[in-house]
Each structure stands twice: as C-alpha cells, then as structure tokens.
Protein backbone atom coordinates (compact mmCIF):
# COMPACT_ATOMS: atom_id res chain seq x y z
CA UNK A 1 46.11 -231.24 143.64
CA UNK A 2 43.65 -229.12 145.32
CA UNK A 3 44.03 -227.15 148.97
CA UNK A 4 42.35 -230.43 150.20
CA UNK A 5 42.73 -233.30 148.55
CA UNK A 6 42.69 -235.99 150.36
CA UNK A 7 40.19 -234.57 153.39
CA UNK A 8 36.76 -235.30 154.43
CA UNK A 9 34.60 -232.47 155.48
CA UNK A 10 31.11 -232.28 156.95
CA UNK A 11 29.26 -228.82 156.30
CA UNK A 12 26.72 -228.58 158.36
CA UNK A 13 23.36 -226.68 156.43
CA UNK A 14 24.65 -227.12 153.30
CA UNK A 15 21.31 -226.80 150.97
CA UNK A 16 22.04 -223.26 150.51
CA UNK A 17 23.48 -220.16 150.95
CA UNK A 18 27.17 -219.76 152.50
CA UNK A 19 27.12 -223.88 153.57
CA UNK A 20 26.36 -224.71 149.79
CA UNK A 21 28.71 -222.67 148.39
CA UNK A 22 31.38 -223.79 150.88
CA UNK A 23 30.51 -227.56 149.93
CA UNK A 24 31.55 -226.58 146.09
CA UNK A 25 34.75 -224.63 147.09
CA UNK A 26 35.65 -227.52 148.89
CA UNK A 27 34.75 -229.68 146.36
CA UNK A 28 36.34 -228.37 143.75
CA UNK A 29 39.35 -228.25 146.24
CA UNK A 30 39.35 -231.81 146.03
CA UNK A 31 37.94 -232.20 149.22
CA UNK A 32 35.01 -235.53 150.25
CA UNK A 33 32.27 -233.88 151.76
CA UNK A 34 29.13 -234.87 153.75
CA UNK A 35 26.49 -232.03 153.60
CA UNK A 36 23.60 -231.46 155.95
CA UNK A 37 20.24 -230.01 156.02
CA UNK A 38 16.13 -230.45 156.78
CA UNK A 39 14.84 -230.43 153.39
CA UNK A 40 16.06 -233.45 151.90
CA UNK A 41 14.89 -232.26 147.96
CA UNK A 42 17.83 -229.51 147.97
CA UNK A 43 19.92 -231.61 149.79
CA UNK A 44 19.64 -234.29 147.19
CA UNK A 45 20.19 -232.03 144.35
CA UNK A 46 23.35 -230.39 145.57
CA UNK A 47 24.90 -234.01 146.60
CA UNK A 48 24.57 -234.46 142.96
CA UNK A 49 26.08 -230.83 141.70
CA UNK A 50 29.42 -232.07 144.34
CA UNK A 51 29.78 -236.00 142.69
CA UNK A 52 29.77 -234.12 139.36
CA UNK A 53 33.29 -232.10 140.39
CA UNK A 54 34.70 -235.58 140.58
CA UNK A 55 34.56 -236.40 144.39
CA UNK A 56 32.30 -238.28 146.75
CA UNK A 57 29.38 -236.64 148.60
CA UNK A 58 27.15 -237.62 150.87
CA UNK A 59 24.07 -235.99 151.42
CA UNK A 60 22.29 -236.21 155.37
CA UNK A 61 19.27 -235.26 156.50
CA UNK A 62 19.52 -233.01 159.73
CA UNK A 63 18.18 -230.76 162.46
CA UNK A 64 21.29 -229.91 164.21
CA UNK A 65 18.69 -228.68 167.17
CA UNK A 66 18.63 -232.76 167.83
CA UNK A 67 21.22 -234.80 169.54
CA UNK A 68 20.27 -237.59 167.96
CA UNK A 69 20.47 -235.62 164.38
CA UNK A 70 23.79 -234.86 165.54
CA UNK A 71 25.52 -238.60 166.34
CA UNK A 72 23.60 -239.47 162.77
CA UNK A 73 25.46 -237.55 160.75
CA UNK A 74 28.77 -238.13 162.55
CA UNK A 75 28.22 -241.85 162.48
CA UNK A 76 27.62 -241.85 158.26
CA UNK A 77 30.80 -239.38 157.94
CA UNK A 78 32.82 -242.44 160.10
CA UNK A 79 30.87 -245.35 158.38
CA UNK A 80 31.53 -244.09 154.43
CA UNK A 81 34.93 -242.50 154.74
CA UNK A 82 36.07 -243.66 158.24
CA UNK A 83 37.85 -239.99 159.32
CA UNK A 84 36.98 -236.60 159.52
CA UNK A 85 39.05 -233.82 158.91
CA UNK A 86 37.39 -230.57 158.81
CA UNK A 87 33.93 -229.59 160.41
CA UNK A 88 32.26 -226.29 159.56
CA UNK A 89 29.80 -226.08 161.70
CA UNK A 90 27.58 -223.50 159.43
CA UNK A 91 23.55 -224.42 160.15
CA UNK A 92 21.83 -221.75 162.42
CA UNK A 93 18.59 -219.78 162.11
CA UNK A 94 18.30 -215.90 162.26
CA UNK A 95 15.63 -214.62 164.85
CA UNK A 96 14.46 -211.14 165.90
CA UNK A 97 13.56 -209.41 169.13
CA UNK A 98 14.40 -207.76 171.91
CA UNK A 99 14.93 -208.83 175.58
CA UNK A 100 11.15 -207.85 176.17
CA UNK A 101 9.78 -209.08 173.05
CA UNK A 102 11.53 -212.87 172.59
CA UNK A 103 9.51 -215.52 173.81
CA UNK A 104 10.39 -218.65 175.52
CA UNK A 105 10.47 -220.40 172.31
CA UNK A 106 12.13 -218.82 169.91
CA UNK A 107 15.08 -218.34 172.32
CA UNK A 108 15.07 -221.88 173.30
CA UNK A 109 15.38 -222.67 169.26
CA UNK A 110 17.92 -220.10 168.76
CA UNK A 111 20.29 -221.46 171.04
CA UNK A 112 19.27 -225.30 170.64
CA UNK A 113 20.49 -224.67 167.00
CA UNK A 114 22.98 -222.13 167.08
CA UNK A 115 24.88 -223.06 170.22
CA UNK A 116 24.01 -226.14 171.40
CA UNK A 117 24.47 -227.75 167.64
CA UNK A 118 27.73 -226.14 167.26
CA UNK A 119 28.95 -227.43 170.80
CA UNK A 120 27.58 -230.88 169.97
CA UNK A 121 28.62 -231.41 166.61
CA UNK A 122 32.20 -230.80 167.69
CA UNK A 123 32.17 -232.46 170.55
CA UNK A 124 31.68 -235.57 168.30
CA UNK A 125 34.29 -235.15 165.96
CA UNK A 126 37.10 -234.10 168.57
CA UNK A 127 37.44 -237.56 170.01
CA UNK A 128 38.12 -238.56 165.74
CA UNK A 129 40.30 -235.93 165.26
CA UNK A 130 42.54 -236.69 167.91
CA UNK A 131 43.08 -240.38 167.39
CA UNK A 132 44.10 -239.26 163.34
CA UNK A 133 46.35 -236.86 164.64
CA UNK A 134 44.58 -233.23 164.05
CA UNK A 135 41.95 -231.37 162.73
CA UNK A 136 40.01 -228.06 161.89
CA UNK A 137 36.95 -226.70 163.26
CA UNK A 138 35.51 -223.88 161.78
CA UNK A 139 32.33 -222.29 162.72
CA UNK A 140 30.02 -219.99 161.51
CA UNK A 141 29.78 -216.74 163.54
CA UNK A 142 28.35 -213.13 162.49
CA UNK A 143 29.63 -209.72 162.95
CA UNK A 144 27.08 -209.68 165.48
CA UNK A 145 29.77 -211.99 167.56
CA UNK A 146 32.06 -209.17 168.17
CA UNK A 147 29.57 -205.68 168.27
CA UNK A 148 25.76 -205.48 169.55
CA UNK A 149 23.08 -205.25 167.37
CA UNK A 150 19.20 -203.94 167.69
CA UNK A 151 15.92 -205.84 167.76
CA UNK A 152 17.91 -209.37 167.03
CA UNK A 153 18.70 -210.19 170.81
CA UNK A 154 18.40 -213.84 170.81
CA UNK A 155 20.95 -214.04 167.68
CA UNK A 156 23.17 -211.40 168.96
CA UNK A 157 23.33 -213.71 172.41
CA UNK A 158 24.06 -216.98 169.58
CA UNK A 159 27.10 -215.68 167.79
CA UNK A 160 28.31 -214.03 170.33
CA UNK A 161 28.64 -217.65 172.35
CA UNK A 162 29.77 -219.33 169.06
CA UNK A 163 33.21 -216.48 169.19
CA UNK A 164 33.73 -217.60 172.90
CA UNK A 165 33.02 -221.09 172.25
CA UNK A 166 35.51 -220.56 169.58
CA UNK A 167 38.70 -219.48 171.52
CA UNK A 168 37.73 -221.83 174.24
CA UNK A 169 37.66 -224.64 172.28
CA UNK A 170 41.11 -223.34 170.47
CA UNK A 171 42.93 -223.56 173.64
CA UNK A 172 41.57 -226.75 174.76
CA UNK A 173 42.86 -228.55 171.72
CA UNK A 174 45.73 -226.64 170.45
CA UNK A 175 48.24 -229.51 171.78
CA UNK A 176 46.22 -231.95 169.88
CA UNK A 177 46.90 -230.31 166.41
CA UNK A 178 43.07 -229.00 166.44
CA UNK A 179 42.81 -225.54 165.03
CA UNK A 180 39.30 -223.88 165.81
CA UNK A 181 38.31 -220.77 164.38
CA UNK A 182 35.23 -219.05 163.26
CA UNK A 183 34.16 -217.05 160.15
CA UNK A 184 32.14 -213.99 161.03
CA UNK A 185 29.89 -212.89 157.80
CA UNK A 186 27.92 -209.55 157.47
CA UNK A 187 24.95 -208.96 156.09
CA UNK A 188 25.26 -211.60 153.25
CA UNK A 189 22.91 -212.22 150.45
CA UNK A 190 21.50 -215.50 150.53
CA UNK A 191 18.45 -217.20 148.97
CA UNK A 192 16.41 -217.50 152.16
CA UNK A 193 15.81 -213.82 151.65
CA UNK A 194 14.22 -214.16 148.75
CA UNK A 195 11.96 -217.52 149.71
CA UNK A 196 10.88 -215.17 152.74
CA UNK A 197 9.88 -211.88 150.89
CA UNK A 198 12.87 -210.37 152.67
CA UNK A 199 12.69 -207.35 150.39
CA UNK A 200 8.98 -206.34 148.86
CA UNK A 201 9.68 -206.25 144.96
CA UNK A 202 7.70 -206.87 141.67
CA UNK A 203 10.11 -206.56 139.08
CA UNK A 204 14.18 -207.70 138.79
CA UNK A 205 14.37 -203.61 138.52
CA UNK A 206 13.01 -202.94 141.98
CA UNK A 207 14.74 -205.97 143.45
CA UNK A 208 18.05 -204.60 142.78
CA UNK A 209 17.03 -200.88 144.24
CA UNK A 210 15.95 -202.58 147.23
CA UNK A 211 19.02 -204.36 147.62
CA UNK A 212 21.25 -201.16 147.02
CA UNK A 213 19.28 -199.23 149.49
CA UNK A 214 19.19 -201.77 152.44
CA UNK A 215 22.67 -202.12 151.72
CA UNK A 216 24.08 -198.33 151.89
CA UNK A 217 25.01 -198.58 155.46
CA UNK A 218 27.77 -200.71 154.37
CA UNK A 219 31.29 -199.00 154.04
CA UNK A 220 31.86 -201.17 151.18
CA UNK A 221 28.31 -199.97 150.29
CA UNK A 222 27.20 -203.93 148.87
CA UNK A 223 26.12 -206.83 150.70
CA UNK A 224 28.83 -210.52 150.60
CA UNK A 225 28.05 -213.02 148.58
CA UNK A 226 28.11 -216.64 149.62
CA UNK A 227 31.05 -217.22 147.11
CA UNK A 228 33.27 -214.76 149.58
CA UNK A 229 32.41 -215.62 152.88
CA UNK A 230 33.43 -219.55 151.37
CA UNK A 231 36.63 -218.36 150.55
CA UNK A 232 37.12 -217.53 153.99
CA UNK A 233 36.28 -220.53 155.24
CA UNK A 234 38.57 -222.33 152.59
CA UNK A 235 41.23 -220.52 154.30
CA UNK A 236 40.65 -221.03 157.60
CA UNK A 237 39.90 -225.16 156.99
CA UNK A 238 43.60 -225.19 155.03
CA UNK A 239 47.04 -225.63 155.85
CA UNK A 240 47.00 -221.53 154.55
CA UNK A 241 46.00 -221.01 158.03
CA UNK A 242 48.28 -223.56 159.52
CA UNK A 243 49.21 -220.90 162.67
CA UNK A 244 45.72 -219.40 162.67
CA UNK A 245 43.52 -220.41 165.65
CA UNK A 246 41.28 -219.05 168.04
CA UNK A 247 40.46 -216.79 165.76
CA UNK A 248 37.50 -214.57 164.88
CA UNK A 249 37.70 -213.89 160.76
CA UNK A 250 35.22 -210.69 160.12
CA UNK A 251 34.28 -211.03 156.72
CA UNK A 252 31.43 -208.00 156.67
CA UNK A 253 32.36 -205.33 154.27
CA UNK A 254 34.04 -202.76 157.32
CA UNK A 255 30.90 -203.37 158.77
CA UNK A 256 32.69 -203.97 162.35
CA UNK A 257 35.62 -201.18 161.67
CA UNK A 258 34.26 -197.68 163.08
C-alpha cells in the first residue's frame, strides 16, 4: 500500500520537469493520475511511463491560460474516475522584466497562466471535493513567493499571488476537510533549460561548469532536482501532512534563509 492508494490526482503541466516527476512519485505511490500539458507528444509518452507502474493515467491536452482548457480536464478527471482527490496545480511559465520593461502581453500571459489557472482549476475541483468529504490542493509557488527578486517582475507578482491565494483558500475550506498548501522551489534544474540554451555549452564538460557556477550563490551551493521538490509535494498531498495547511513549503536550498 502506497501513501495514496486509492486517490486520483490531476497534475497540472506534467510533460516535464517538477509536474512529471510528481506524476511518477505519485504513481508509484499508488496514486490514479490525470496529467496535463500543450504538447501532446510528451504528454503521450509519459501517460505511458505512469500505466507501466501499474495504475491508470490519463493523459490531457491543456493550456491552463483557457477556461475552457480548464472545465476539459476537470470534466475527463470526473468522467474516467468519477472523484478527485488531490490537485497540484504545477503549470506556469517563467518571464523576465522589470516594471518598465514588461509589456502588456507578457504580463497578461503571466498571470492568465500562473494565477488565473491556479484560481480556476481549483475553483473546479472544490465543489468535488466537498461533496466526497475532503481534499488537498497543492500549488506550485517559488521562493520568489515569499522574498523579491530582480529583472523577473511579472513572475515575482505570480508566485507571490499563488502564496496569498494559498492561505486564503486554506481558510476558506478548512471546515470542509480541504487542506491547501503550496510548494515553493528554488532555482531547480529542469529540462526547459536545456531546450532553451539556458546555459551556452559545447561539451557535457562545460555544461556541468556552467551549472556549478550559476549555481554558487546557493548556500547549499547546487541547484534541486525535480525528484526533491516532488517529494515535497508527496508530503504535502498525504495524510503526512494531515495538520499542515495554509502553508508555504520553501524547498530552495537556504536560498530564502539570510
């Protein structure tokens, strides 16, 4: 018997990164999941790398920036395993720029997906949760939700309205057995940086100088790995946390502690 046997999940961007490797924790927890994501190829393949650990998985095509996105995925959780017990609400993009510098755009898509997904995704599955007796929200914040940060204003603004959004929705539903917390992740390495030329490298030797350097401000002195930051969210979506909520889970190396 695994931590959640038994459950249904939905992991929101789930193709990669922190939301895949949640979706195989849980998984291999011995929890049903239903993953999410805009590129349906990856998508496909990891709904295949889940059913081999033994449980059912259902794969959904996504942009959590869109209501109707939103209700979509819901609906398919309800239709194929008629509950939902956990919801980590983990897509989001990272943008750059300062008050002066962000255009109209890229704020409006930071938030749309960021904020306004997270808000609308649970404000789908509450209504479930309820009428099954309880639940657990948990979404996917940044160290950037409790401290500033430079020349990344319109995520900064994000995650720091996911940690509110967080102990608001905490209180709101504490009586109904909801718990609602949020991980927050450092710097975390994460394939995206490689698909985008995040760090300039020719060789595996240069790659892993580049990552040691960019990661010295660190007190731990590395960057998180996916694998850890899931671990956290394991906790937080188990009965391990059954008296934890409203609560902001900094998972960033010290990053946060000077």
């Amino acid at each position: 018997m695994g931590k959640l046997t038994g459950k249904v999940a939905i992991i929101t961007g789930a193709t990669s990164g922190i939301g895949k490797a949640t979706a195989l924790l849980f998984a291999g927890e011995g929890a049903d999941v239903v993953i999410t994501g805009r590129r349906a190829e990856l998508g496909k393949a990891v709904e295949a790398e889940i059913r081999q650990k033994g449980v059912r998985c259902v794969f959904v095509e996504a942009d959590h920036s869109k209501a109707d996105d939103c209700s979509r995925v819901v609906e398919r959780t309800l239709a194929e395993f008629s509950r939902v017990d956990i919801l980590f609400n983990n897509a989001g993009i990272v943008t750059k720029g300062t008050a002066e510098t962000t255009s109209d755009d890229v704020w409006d898509e930071t938030l749309a997906v960021n904020v306004t997904g997270v808000w609308r995704m649970s404000k789908l599955v509450i209504p479930h949760m309820k009428k099954q007796g309880g639940g657990v929200i948990v979404n996917n914040g940044s160290d950037w939700s409790v401290v500033g940060g430079r020349d990344a204003f319109p995520y900064v603004v994000s995650k720091g309205a996911v940690g509110l959004m967080t102990k608001a929705m905490a209180l709101d539903f504490a009586r109904d057995n909801i718990r609602v917390n949020a991980v927050c992740p450092g710097d975390t390495f994460v394939d995206r940086w490689l698909e985008k030329g995040y760090f300039e490298y020719s060789d595996p030797v240069s790659l892993e100088k580049a990552v040691k350097d960019a990661s010295a401000y660190l007190p731990m002195g590395r960057f998180g790995k996916p694998e850890e930051i899931a671990s956290a969210v394991l906790f937080l979506a188990s009965d391990d946390s059954s008296f934890v909520t409203g609560h902001l889970l900094l998972v960033d190396g010290g990053h946060t502690a000077g």
